[in-house]
N, C-alpha and C. Protein backbone atom coordinates (compact mmCIF):
# COMPACT_ATOMS: atom_id res chain seq x y z
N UNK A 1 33.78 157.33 -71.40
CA UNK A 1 33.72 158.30 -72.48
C UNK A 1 32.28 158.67 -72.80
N UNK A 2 31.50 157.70 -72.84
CA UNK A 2 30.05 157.98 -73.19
C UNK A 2 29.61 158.86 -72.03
N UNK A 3 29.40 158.56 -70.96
CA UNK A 3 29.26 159.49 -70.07
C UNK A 3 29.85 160.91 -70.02
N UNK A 4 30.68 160.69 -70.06
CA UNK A 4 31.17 162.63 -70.46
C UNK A 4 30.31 163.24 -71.07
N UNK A 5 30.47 162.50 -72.68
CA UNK A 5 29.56 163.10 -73.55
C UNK A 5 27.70 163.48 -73.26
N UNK A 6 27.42 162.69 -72.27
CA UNK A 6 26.46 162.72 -71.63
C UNK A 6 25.97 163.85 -70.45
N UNK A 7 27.11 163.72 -69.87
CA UNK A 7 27.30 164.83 -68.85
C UNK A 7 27.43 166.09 -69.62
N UNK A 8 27.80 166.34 -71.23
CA UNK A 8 27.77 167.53 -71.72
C UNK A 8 26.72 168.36 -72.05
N UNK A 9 25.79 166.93 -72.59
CA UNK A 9 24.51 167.38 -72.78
C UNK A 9 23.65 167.56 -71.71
N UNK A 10 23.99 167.14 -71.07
CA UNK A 10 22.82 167.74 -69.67
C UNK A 10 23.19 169.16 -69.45
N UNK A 11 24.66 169.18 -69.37
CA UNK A 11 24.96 170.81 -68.64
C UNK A 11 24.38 171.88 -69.83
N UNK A 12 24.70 171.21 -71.22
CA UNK A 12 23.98 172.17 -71.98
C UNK A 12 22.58 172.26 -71.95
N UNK A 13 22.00 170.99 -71.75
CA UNK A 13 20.35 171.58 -71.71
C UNK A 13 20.18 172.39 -69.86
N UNK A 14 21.05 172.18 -69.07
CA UNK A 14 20.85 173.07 -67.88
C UNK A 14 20.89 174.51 -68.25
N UNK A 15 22.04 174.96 -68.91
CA UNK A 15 22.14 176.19 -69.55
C UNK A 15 21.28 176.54 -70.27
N UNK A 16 20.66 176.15 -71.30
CA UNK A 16 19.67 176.30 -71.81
C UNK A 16 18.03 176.85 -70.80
N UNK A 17 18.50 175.95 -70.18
CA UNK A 17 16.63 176.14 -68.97
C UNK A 17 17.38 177.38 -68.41
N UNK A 18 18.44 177.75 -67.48
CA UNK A 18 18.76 178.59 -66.58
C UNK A 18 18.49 180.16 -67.71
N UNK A 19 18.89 180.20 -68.79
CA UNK A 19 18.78 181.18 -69.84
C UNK A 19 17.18 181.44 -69.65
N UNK A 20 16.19 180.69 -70.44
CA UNK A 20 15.06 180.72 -70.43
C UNK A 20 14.49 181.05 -68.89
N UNK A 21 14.87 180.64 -67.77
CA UNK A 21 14.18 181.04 -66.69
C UNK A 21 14.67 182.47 -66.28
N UNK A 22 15.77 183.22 -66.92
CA UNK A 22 15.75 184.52 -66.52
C UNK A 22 15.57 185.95 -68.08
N UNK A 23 15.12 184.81 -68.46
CA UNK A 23 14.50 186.26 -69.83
C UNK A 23 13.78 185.95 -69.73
N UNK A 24 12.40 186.74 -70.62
CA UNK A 24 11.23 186.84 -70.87
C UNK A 24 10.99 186.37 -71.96
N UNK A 25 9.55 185.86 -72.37
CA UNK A 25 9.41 185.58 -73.75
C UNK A 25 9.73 186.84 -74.62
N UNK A 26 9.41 187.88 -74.10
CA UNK A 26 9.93 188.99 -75.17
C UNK A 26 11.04 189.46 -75.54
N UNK A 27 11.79 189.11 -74.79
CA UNK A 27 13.52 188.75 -74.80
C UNK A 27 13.98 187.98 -75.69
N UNK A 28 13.65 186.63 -75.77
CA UNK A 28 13.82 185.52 -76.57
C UNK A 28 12.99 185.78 -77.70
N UNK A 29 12.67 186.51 -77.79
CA UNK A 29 12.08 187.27 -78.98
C UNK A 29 12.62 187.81 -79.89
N UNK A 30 12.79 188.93 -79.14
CA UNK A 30 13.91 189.84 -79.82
C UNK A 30 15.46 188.79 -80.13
N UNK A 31 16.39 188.64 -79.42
CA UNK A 31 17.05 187.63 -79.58
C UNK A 31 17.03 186.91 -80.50
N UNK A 32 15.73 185.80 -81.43
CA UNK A 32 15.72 185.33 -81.98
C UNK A 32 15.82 186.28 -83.54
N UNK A 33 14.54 187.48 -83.51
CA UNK A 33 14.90 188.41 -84.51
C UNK A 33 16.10 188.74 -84.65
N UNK A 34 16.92 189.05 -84.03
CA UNK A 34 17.89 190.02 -83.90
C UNK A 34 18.74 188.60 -84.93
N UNK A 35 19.03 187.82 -84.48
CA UNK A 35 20.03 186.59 -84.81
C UNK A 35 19.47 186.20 -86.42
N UNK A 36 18.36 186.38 -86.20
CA UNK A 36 17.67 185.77 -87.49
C UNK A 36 17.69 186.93 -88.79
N UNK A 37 17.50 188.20 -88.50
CA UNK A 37 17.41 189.12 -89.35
C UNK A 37 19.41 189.41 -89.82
N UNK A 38 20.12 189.00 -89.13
CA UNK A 38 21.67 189.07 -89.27
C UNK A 38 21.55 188.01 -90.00
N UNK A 39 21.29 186.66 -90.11
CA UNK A 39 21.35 185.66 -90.73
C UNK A 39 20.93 185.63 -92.46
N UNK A 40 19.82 186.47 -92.16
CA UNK A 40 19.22 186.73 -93.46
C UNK A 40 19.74 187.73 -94.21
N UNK A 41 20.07 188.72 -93.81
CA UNK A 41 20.98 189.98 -94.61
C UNK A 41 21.88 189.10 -95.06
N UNK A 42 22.83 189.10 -94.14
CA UNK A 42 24.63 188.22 -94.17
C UNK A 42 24.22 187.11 -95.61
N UNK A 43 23.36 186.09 -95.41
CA UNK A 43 23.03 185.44 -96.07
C UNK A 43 22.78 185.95 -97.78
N UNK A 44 21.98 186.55 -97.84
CA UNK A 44 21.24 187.36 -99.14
C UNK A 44 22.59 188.21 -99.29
N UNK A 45 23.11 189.14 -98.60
CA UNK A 45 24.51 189.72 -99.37
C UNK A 45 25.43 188.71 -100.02
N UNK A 46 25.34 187.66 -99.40
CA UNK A 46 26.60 186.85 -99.72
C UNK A 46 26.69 186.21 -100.71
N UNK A 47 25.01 185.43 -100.95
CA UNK A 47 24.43 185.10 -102.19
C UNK A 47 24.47 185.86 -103.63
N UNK A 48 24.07 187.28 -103.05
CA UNK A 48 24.42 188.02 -103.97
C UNK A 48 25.74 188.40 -104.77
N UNK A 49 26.32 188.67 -104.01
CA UNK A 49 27.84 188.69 -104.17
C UNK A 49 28.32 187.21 -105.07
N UNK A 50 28.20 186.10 -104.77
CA UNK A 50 28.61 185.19 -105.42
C UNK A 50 27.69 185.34 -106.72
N UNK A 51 26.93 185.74 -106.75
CA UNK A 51 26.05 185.59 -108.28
C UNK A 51 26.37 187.25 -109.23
N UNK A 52 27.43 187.50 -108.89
CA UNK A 52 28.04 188.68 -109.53
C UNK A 52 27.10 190.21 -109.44
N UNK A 53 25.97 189.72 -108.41
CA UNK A 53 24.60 191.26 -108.88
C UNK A 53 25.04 192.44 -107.38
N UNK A 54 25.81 191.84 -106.76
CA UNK A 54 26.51 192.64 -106.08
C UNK A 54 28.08 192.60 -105.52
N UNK A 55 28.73 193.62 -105.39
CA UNK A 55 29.81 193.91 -105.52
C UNK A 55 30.46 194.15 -103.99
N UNK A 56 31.03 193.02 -103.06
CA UNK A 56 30.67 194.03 -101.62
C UNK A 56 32.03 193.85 -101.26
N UNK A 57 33.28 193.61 -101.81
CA UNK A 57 34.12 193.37 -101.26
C UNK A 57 34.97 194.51 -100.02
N UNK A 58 34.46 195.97 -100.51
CA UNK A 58 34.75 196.98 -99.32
C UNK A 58 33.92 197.10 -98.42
N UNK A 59 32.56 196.17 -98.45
CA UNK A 59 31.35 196.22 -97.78
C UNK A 59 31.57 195.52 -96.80
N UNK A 60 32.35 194.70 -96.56
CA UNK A 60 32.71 193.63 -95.67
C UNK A 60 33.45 194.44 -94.27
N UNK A 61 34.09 195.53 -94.77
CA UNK A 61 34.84 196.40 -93.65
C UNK A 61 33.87 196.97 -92.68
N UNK A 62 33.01 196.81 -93.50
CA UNK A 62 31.32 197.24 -92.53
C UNK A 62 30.43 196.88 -91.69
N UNK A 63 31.00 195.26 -91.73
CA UNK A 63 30.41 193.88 -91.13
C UNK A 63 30.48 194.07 -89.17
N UNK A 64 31.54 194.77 -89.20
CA UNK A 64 31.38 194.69 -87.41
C UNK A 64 30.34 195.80 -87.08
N UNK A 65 29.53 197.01 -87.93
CA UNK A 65 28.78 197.07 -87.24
C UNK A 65 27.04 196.59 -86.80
N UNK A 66 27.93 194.95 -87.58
CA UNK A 66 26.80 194.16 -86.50
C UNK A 66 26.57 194.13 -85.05
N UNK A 67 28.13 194.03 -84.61
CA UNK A 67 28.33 194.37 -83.01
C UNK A 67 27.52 195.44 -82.58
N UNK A 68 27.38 196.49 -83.25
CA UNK A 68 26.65 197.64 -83.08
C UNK A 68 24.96 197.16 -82.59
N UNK A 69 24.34 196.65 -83.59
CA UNK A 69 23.25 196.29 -83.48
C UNK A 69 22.71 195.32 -82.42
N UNK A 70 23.82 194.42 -81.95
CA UNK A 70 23.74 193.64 -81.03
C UNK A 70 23.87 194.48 -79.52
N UNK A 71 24.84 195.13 -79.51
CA UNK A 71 24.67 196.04 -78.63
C UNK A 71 23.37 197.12 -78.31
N UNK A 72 22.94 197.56 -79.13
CA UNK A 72 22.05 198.29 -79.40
C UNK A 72 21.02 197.39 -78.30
N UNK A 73 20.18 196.23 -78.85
CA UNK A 73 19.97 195.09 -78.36
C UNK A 73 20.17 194.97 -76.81
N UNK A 74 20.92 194.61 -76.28
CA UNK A 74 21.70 194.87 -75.28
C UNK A 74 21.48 195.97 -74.08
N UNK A 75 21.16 197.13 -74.95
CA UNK A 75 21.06 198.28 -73.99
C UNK A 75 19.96 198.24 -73.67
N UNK A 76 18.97 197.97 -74.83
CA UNK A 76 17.45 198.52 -74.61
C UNK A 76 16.56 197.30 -74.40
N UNK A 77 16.87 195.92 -74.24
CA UNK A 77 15.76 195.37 -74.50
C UNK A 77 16.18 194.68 -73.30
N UNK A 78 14.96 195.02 -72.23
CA UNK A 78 15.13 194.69 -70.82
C UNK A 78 16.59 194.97 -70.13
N UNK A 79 17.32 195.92 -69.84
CA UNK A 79 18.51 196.32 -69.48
C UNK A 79 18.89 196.06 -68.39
N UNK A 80 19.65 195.21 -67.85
CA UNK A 80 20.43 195.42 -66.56
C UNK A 80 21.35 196.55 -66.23
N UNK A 81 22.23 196.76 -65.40
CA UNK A 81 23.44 197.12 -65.41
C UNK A 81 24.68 196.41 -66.33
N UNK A 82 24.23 195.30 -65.99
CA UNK A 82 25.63 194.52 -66.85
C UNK A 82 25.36 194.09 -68.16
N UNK A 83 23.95 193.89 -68.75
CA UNK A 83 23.58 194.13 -69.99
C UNK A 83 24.01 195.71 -70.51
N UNK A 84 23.41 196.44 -69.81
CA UNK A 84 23.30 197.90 -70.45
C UNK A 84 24.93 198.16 -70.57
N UNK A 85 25.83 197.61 -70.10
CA UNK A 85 27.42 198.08 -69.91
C UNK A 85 27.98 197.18 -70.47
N UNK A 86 27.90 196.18 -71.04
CA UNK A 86 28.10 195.42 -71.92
C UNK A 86 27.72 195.66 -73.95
N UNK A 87 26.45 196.37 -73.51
CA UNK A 87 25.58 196.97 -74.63
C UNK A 87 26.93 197.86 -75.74
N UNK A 88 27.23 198.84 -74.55
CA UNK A 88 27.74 199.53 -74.75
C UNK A 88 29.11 199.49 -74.93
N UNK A 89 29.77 198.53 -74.16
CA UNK A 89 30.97 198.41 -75.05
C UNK A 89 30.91 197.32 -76.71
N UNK A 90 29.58 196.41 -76.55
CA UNK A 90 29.76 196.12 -77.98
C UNK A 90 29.21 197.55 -79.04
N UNK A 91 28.72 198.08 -78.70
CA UNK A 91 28.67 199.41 -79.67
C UNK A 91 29.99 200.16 -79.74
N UNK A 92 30.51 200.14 -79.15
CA UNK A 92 32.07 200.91 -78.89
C UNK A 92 32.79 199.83 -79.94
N UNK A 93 33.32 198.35 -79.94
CA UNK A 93 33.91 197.27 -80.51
C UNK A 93 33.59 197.66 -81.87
N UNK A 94 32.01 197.57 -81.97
CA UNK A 94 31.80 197.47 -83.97
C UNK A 94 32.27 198.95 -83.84
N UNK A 95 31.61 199.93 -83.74
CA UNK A 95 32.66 201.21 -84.40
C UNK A 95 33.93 201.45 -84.85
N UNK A 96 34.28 201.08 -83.68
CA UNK A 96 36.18 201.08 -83.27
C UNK A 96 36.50 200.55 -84.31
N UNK A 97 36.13 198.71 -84.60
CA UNK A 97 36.33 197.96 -85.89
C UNK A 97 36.54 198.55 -87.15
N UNK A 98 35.30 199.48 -87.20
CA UNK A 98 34.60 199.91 -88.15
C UNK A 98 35.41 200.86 -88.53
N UNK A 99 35.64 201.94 -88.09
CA UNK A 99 36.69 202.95 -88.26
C UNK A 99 38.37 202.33 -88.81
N UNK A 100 38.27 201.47 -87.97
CA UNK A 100 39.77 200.97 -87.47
C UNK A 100 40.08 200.37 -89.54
N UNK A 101 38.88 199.63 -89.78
CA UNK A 101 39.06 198.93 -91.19
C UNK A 101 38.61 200.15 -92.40
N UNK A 102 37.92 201.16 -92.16
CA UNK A 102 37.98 202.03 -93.61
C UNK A 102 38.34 203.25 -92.81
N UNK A 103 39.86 203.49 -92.32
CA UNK A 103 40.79 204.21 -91.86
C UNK A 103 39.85 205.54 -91.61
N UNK A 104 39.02 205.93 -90.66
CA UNK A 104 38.06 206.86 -90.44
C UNK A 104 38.86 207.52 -89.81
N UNK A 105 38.83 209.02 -89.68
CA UNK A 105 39.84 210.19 -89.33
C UNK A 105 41.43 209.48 -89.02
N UNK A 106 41.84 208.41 -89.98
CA UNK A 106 43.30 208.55 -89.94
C UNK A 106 43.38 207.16 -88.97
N UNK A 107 42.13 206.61 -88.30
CA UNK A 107 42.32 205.66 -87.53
C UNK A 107 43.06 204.08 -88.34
N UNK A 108 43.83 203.49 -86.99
CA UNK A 108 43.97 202.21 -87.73
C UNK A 108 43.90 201.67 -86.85
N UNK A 109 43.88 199.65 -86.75
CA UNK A 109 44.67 199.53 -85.30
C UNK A 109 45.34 199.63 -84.92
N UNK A 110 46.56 199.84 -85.38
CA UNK A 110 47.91 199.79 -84.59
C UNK A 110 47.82 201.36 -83.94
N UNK A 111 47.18 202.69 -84.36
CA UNK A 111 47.38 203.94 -83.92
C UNK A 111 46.01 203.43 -82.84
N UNK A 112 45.09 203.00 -82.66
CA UNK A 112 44.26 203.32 -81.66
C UNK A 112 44.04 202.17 -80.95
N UNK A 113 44.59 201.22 -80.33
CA UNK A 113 44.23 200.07 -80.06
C UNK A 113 44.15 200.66 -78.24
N UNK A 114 44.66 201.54 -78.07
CA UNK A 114 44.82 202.29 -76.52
C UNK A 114 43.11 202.29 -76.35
N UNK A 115 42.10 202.99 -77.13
CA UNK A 115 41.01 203.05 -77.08
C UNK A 115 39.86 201.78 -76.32
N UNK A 116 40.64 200.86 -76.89
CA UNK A 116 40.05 198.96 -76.25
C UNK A 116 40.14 199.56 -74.93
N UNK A 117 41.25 199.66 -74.47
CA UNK A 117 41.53 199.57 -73.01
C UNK A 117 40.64 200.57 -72.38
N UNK A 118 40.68 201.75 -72.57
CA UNK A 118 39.50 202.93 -72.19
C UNK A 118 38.11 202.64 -72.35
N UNK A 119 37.54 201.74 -73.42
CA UNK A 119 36.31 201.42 -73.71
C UNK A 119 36.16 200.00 -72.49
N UNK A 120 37.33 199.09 -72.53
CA UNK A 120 36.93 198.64 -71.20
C UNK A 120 36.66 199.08 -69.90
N UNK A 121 37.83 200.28 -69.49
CA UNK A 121 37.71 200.60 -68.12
C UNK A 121 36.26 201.00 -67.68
N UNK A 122 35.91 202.21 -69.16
CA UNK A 122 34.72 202.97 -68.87
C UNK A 122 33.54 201.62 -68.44
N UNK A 123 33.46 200.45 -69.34
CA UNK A 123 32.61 199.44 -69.41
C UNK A 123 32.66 199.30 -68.10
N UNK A 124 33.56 198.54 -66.96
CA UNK A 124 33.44 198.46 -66.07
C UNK A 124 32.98 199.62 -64.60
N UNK A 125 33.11 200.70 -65.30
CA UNK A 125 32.58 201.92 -64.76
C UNK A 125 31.24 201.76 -64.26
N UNK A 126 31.00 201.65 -65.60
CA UNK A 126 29.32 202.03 -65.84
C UNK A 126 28.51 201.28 -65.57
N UNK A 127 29.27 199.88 -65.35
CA UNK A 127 28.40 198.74 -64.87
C UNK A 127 28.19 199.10 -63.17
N UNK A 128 29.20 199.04 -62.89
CA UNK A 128 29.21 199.42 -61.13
C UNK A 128 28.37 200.42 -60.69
N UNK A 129 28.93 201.77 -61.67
CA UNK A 129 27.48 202.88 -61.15
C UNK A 129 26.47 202.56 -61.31
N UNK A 130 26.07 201.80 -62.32
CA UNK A 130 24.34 201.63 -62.75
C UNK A 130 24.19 199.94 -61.39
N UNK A 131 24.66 199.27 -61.60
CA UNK A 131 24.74 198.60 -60.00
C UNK A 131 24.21 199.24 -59.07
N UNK A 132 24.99 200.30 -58.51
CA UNK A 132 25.21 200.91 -57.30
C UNK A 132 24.12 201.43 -57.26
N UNK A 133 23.22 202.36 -58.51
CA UNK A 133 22.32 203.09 -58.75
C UNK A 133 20.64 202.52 -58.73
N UNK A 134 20.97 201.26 -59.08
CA UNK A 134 20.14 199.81 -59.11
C UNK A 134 19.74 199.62 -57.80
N UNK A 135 20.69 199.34 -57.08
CA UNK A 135 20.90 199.06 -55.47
C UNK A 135 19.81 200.02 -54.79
N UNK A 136 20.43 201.51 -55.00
CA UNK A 136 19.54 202.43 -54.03
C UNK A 136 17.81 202.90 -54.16
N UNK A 137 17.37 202.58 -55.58
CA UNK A 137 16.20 202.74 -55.81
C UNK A 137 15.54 201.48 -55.03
């Protein structure tokens, strides 16, 4: 049993190094902002909210477009193909969310959940062309 638990932590600090050996410090940069500045909003709204000086309970329907920002993230900061197509379907997710929870042109989930599936296919689209496109340069 101890060993397992042992063997867990190694694979996690392997993961850990294999991460770090293919970003950049400016990657892990951003990354850390990105995580840290969500931490601190989320945080300070929430605080607030419990101390009665803000009111956010419809504000919360708003919360996935964190996905947005992460995506955002994603696209632009050192981009692969499969980052940049990934980017982009988490920008697609928080919207969709987003819409889906303060009923935006009539949307809900149950009327648009077809959309997931299209925002995947395209995802896998776009990864392959920008691949393919990757490839020939």
């Amino acid at each position: 049993m101890h060993h397992t638990h042992h063997s867990r932590h190694d694979m996690a600090n392997e993961c850990k190094k294999q991460w770090a050996e293919h970003h950049t410090p400016a990657q892990r940069m951003i990354k850390h902002l990105t995580v840290g500045l969500f931490l601190l909003g989320f945080g300070a709204i929430a605080f607030l909210n419990q101390q009665g000086v803000l009111h956010v309970t419809e504000l919360w329907h708003y919360a996935p477009l964190i996905m947005v920002v992460f995506g955002l993230a994603k696209m632009f900061v050192a981009p692969t193909p499969s980052r940049f197509a990934r980017g982009v379907f988490l920008v697609f997710l928080g919207l969709w969310v987003t819409a889906s929870l303060v009923g935006f042109a009539g949307l809900t989930f149950a009327n648009s959940w077809p959309l997931v599936l299209i925002a995947v296919g395209i995802r896998m689209l776009l990864e392959a062309v920008l691949r393919f496109a990757a490839k020939k340069e």
